[in-house]
PDB file of N, CA and C in Angstrom:
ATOM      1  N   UNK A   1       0.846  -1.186   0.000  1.00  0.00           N
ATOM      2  CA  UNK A   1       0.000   0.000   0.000  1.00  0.00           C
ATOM      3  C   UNK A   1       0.892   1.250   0.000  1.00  0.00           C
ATOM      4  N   UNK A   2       0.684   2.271  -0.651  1.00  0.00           N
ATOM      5  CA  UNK A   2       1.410   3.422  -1.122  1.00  0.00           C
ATOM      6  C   UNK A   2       0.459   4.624  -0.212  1.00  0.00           C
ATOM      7  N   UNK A   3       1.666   5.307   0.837  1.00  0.00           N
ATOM      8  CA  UNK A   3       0.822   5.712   1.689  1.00  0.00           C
ATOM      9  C   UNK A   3       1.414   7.357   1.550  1.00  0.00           C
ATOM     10  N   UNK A   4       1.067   8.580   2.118  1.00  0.00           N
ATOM     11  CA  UNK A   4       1.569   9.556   2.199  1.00  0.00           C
ATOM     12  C   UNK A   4       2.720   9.857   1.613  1.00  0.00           C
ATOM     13  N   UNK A   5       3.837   9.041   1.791  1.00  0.00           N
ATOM     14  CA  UNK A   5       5.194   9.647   1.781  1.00  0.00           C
ATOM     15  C   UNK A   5       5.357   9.064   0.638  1.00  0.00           C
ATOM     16  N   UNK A   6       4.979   7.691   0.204  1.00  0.00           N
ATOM     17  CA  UNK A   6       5.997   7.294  -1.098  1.00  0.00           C
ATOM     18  C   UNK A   6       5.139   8.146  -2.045  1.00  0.00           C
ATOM     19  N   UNK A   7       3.755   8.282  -1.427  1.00  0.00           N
ATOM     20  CA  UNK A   7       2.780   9.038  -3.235  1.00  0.00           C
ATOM     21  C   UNK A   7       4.127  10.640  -3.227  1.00  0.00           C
ATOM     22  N   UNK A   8       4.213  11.028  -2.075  1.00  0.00           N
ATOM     23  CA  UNK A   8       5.065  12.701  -2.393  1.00  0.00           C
ATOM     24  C   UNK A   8       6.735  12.223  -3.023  1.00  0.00           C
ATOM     25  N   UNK A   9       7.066  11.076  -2.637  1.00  0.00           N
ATOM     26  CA  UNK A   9       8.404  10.636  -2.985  1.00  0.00           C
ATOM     27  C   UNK A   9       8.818  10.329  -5.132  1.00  0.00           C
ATOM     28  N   UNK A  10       7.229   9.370  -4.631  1.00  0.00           N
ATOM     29  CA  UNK A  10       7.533   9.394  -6.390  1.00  0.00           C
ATOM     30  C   UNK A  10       7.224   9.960  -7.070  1.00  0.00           C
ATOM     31  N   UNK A  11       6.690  11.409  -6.433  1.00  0.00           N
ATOM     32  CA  UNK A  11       6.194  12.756  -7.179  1.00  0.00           C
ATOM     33  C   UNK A  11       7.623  13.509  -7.570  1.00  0.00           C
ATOM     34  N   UNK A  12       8.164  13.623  -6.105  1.00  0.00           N
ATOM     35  CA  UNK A  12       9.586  13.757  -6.561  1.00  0.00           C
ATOM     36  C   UNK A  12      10.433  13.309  -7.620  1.00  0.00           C
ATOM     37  N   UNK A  13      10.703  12.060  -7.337  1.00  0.00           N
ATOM     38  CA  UNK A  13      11.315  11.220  -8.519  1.00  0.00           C
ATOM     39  C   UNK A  13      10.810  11.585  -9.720  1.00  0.00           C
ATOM     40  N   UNK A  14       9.303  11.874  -9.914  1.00  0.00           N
ATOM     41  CA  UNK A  14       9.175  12.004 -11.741  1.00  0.00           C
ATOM     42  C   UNK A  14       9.854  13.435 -11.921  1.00  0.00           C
ATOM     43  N   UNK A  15       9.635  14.280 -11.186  1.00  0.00           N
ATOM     44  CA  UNK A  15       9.814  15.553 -11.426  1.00  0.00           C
ATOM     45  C   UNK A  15      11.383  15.754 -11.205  1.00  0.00           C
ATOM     46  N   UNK A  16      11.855  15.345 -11.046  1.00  0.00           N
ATOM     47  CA  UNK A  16      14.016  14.652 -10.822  1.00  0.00           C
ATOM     48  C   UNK A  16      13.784  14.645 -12.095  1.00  0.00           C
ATOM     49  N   UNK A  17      13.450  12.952 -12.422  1.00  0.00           N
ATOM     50  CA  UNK A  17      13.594  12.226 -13.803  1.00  0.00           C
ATOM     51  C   UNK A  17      12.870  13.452 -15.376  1.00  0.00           C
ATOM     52  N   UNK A  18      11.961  14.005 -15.323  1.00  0.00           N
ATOM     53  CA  UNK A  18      11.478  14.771 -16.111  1.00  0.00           C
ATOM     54  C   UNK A  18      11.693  16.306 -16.314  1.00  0.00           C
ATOM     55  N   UNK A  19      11.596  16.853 -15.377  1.00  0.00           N
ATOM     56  CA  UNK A  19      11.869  18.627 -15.309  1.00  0.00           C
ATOM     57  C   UNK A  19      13.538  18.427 -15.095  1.00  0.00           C
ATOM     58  N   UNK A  20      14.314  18.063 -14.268  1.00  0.00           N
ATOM     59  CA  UNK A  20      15.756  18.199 -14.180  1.00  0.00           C
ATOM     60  C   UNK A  20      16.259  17.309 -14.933  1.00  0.00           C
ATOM     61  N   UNK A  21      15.781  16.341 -15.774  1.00  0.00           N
ATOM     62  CA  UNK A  21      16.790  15.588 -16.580  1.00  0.00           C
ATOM     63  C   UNK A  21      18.154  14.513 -15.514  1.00  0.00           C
ATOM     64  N   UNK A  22      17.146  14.261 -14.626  1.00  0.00           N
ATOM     65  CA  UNK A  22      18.291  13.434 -14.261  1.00  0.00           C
ATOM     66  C   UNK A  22      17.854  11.576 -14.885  1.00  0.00           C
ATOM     67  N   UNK A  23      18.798  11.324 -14.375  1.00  0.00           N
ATOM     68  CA  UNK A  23      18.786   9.569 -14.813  1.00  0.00           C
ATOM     69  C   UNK A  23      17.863   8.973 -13.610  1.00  0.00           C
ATOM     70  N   UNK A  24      17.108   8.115 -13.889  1.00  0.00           N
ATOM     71  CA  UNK A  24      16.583   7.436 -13.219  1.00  0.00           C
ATOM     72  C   UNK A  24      17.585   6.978 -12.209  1.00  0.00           C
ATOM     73  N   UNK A  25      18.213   6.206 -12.035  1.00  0.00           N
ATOM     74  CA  UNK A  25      18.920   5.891 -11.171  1.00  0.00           C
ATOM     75  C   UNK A  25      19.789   6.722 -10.229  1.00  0.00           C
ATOM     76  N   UNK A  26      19.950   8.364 -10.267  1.00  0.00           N
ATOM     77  CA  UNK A  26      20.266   9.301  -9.199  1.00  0.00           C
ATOM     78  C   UNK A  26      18.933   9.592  -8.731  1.00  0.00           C
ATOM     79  N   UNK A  27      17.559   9.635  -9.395  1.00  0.00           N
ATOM     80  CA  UNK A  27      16.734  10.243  -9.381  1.00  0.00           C
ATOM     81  C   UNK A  27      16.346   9.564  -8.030  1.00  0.00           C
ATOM     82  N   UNK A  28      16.548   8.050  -8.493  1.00  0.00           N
ATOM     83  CA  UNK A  28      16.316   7.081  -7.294  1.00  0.00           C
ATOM     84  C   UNK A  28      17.045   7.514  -5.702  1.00  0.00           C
ATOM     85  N   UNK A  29      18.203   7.667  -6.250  1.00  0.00           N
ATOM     86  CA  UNK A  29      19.287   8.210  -5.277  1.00  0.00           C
ATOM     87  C   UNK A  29      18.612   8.983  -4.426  1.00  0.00           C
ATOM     88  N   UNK A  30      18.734  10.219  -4.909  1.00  0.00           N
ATOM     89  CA  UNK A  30      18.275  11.648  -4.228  1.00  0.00           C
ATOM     90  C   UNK A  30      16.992  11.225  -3.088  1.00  0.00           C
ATOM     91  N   UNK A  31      15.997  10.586  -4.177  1.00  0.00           N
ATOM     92  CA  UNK A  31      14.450  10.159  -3.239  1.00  0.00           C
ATOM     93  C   UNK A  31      14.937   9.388  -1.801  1.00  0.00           C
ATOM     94  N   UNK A  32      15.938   8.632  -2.103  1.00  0.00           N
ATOM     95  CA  UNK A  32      16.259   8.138  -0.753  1.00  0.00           C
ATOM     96  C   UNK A  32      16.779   8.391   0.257  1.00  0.00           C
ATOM     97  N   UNK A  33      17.211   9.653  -0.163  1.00  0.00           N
ATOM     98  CA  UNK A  33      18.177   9.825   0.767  1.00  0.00           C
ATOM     99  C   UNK A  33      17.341  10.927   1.401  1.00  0.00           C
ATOM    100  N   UNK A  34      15.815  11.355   0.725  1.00  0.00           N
ATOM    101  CA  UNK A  34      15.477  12.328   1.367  1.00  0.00           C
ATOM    102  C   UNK A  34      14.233  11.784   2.588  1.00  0.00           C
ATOM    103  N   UNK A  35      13.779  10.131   2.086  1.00  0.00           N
ATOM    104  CA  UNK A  35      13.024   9.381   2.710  1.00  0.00           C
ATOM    105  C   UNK A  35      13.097   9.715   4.163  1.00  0.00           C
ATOM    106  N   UNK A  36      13.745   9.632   4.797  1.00  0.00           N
ATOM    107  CA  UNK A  36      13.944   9.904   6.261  1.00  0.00           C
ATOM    108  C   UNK A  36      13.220  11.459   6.354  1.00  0.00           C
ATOM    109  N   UNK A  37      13.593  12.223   5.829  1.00  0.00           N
ATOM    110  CA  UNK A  37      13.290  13.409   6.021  1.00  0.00           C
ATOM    111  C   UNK A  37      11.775  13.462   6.145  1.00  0.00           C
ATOM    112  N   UNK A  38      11.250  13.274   4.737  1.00  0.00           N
ATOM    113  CA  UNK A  38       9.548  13.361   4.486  1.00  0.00           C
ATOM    114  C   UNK A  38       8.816  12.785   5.552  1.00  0.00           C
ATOM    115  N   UNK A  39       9.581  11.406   5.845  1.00  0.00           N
ATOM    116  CA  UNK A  39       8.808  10.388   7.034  1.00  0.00           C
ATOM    117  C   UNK A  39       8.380  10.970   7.879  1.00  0.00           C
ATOM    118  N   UNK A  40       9.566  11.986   8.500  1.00  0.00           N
ATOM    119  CA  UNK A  40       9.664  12.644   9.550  1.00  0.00           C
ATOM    120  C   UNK A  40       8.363  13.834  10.027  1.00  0.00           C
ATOM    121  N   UNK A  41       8.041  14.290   8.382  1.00  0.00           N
ATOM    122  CA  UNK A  41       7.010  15.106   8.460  1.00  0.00           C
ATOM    123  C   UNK A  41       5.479  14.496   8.787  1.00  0.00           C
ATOM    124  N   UNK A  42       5.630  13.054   8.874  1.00  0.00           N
ATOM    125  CA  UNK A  42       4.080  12.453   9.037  1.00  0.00           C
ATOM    126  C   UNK A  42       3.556  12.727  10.435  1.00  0.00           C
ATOM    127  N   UNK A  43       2.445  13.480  10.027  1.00  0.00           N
ATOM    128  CA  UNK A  43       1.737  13.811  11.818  1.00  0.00           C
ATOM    129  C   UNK A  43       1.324  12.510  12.281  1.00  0.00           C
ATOM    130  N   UNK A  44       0.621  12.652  13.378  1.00  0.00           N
ATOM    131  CA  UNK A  44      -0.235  11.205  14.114  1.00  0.00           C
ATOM    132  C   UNK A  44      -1.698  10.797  13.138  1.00  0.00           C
ATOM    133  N   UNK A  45      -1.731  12.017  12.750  1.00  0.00           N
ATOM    134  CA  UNK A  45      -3.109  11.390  12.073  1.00  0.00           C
ATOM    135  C   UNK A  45      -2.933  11.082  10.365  1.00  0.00           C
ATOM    136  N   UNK A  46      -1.651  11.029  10.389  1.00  0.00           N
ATOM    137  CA  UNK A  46      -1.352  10.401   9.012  1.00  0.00           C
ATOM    138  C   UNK A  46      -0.964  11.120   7.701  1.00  0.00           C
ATOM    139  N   UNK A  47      -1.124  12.456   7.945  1.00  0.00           N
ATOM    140  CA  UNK A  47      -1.037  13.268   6.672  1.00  0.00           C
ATOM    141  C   UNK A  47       0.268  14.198   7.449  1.00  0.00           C
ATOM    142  N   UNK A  48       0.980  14.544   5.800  1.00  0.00           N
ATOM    143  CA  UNK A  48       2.101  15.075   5.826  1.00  0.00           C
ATOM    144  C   UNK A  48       2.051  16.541   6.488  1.00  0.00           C
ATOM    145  N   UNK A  49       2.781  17.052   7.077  1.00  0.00           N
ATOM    146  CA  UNK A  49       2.589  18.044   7.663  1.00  0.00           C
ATOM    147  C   UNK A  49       3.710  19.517   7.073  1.00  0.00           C
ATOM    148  N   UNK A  50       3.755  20.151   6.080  1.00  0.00           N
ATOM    149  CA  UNK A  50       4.647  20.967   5.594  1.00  0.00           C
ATOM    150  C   UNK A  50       4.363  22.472   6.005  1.00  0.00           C
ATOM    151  N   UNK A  51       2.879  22.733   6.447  1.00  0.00           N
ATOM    152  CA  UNK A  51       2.872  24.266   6.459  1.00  0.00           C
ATOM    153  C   UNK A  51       3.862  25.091   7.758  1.00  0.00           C
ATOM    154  N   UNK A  52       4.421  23.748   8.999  1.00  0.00           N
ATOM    155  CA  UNK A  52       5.385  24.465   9.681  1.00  0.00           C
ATOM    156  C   UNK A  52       6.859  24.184   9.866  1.00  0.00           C
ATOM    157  N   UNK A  53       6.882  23.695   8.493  1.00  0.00           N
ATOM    158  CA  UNK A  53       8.556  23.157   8.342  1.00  0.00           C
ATOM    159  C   UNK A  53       9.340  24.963   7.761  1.00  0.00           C
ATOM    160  N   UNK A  54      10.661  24.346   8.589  1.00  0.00           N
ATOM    161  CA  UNK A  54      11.508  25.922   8.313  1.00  0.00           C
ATOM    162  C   UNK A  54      12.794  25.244   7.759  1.00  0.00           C
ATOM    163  N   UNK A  55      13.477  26.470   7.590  1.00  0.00           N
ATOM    164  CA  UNK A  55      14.434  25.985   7.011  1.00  0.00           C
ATOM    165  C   UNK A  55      15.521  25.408   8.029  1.00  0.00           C
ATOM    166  N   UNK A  56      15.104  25.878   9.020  1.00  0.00           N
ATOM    167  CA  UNK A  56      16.359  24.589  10.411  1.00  0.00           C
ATOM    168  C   UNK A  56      16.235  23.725  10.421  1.00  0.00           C
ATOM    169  N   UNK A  57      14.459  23.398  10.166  1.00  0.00           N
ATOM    170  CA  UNK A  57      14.250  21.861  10.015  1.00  0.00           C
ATOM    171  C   UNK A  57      15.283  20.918   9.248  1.00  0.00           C
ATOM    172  N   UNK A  58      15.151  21.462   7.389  1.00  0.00           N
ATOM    173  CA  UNK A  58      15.891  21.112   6.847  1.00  0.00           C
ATOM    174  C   UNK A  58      17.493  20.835   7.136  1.00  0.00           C
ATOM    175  N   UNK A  59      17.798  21.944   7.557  1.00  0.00           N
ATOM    176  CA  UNK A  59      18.817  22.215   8.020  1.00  0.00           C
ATOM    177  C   UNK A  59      19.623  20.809   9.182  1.00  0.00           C
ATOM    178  N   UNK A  60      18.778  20.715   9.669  1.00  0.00           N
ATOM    179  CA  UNK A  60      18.808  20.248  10.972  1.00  0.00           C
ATOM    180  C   UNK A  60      19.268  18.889  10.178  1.00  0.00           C
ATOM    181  N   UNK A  61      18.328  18.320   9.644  1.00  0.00           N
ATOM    182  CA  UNK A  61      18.127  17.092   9.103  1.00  0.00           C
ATOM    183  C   UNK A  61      19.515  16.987   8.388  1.00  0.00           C
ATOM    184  N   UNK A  62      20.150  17.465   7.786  1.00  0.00           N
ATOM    185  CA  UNK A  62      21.182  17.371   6.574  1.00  0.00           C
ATOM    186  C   UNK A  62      22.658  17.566   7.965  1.00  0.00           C
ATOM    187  N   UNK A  63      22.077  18.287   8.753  1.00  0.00           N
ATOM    188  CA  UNK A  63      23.576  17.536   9.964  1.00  0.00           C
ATOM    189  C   UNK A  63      23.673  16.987  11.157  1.00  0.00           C
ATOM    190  N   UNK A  64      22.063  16.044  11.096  1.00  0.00           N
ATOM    191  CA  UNK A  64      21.511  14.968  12.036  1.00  0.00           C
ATOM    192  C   UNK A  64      22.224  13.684  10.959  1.00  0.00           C
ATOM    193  N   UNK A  65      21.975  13.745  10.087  1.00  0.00           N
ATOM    194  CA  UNK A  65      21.889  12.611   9.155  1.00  0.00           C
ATOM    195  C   UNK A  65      23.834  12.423   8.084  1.00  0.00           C
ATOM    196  N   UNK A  66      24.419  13.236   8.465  1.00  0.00           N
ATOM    197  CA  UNK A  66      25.718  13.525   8.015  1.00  0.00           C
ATOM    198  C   UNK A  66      27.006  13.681   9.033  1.00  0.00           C
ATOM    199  N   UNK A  67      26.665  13.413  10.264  1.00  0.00           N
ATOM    200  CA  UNK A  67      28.565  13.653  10.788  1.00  0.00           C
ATOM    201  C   UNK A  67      29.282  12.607  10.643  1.00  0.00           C
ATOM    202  N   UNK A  68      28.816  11.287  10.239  1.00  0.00           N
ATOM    203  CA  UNK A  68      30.197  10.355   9.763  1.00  0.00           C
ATOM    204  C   UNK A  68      30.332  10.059   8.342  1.00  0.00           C
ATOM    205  N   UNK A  69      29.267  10.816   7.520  1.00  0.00           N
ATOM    206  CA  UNK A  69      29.517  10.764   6.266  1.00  0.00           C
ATOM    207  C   UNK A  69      30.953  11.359   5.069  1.00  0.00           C
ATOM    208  N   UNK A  70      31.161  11.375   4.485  1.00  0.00           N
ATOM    209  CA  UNK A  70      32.696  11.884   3.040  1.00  0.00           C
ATOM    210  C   UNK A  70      31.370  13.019   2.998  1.00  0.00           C
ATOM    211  N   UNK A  71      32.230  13.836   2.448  1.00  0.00           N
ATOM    212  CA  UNK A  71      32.070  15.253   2.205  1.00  0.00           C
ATOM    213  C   UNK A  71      31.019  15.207   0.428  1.00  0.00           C
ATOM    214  N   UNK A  72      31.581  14.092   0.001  1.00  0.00           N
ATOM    215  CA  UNK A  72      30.925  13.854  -1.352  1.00  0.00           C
ATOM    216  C   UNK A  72      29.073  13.856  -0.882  1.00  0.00           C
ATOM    217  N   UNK A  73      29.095  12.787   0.244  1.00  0.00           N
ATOM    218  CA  UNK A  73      28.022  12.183   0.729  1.00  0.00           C
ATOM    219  C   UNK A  73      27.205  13.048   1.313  1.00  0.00           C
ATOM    220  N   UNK A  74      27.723  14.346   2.119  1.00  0.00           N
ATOM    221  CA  UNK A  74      27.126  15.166   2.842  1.00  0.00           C
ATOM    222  C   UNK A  74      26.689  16.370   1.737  1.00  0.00           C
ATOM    223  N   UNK A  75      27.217  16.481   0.206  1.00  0.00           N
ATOM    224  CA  UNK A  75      26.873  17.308  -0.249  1.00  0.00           C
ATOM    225  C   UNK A  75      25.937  16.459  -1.146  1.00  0.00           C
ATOM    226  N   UNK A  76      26.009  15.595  -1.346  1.00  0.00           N
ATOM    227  CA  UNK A  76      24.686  14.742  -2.254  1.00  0.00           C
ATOM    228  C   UNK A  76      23.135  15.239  -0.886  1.00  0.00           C
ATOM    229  N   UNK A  77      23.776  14.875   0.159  1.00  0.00           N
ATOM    230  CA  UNK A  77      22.311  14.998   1.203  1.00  0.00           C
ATOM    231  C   UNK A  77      21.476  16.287   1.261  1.00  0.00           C
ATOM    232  N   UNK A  78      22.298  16.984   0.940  1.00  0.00           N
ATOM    233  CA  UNK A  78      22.111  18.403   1.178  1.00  0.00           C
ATOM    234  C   UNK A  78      22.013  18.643   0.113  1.00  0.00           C
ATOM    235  N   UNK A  79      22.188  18.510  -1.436  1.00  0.00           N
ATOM    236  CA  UNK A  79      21.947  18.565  -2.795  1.00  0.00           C
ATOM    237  C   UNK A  79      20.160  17.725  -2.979  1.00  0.00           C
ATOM    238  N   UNK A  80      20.246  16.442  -1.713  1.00  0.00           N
ATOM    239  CA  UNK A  80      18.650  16.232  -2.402  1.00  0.00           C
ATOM    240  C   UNK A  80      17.327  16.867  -1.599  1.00  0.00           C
TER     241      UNK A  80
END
């Protein structure tokens, strides 16, 4: 069952794969690496919650999810 996050994930992905011209297979990349993130936005009652995300959030997330990562790795995270 395709619930909240993967329907916004593979919204992402087409719009990677179609408007930016990437390859399917980074396109894949990027979506995953942002999975954690989106998850994160699921309220209790099931729906995604974006109208009080800031940019620390983001922020936050890209150096919660990066201090033992290569510098390559931390700028792909922060690139998706």
């Amino acid at each position: 069952m395709e619930g909240p996050v993967e329907t916004v994930l593979a919204g992402h992905r087409e719009y990677l794969s179609r408007a930016r011209g990437l390859r399917e297979t980074t396109a894949r990349g990027y979506v995953d690496v942002v999975r954690p993130f989106v998850g994160s936005r699921l309220g209790a009652d099931g729906r995604l919650t974006w109208d009080s995300l800031t940019a620390a959030d983001v922020i936050g997330f890209v150096v919660a999810s990066t201090p033992t990562h290569s510098r390559g790795t931390a700028a792909l995270t922060a690139t998706a």
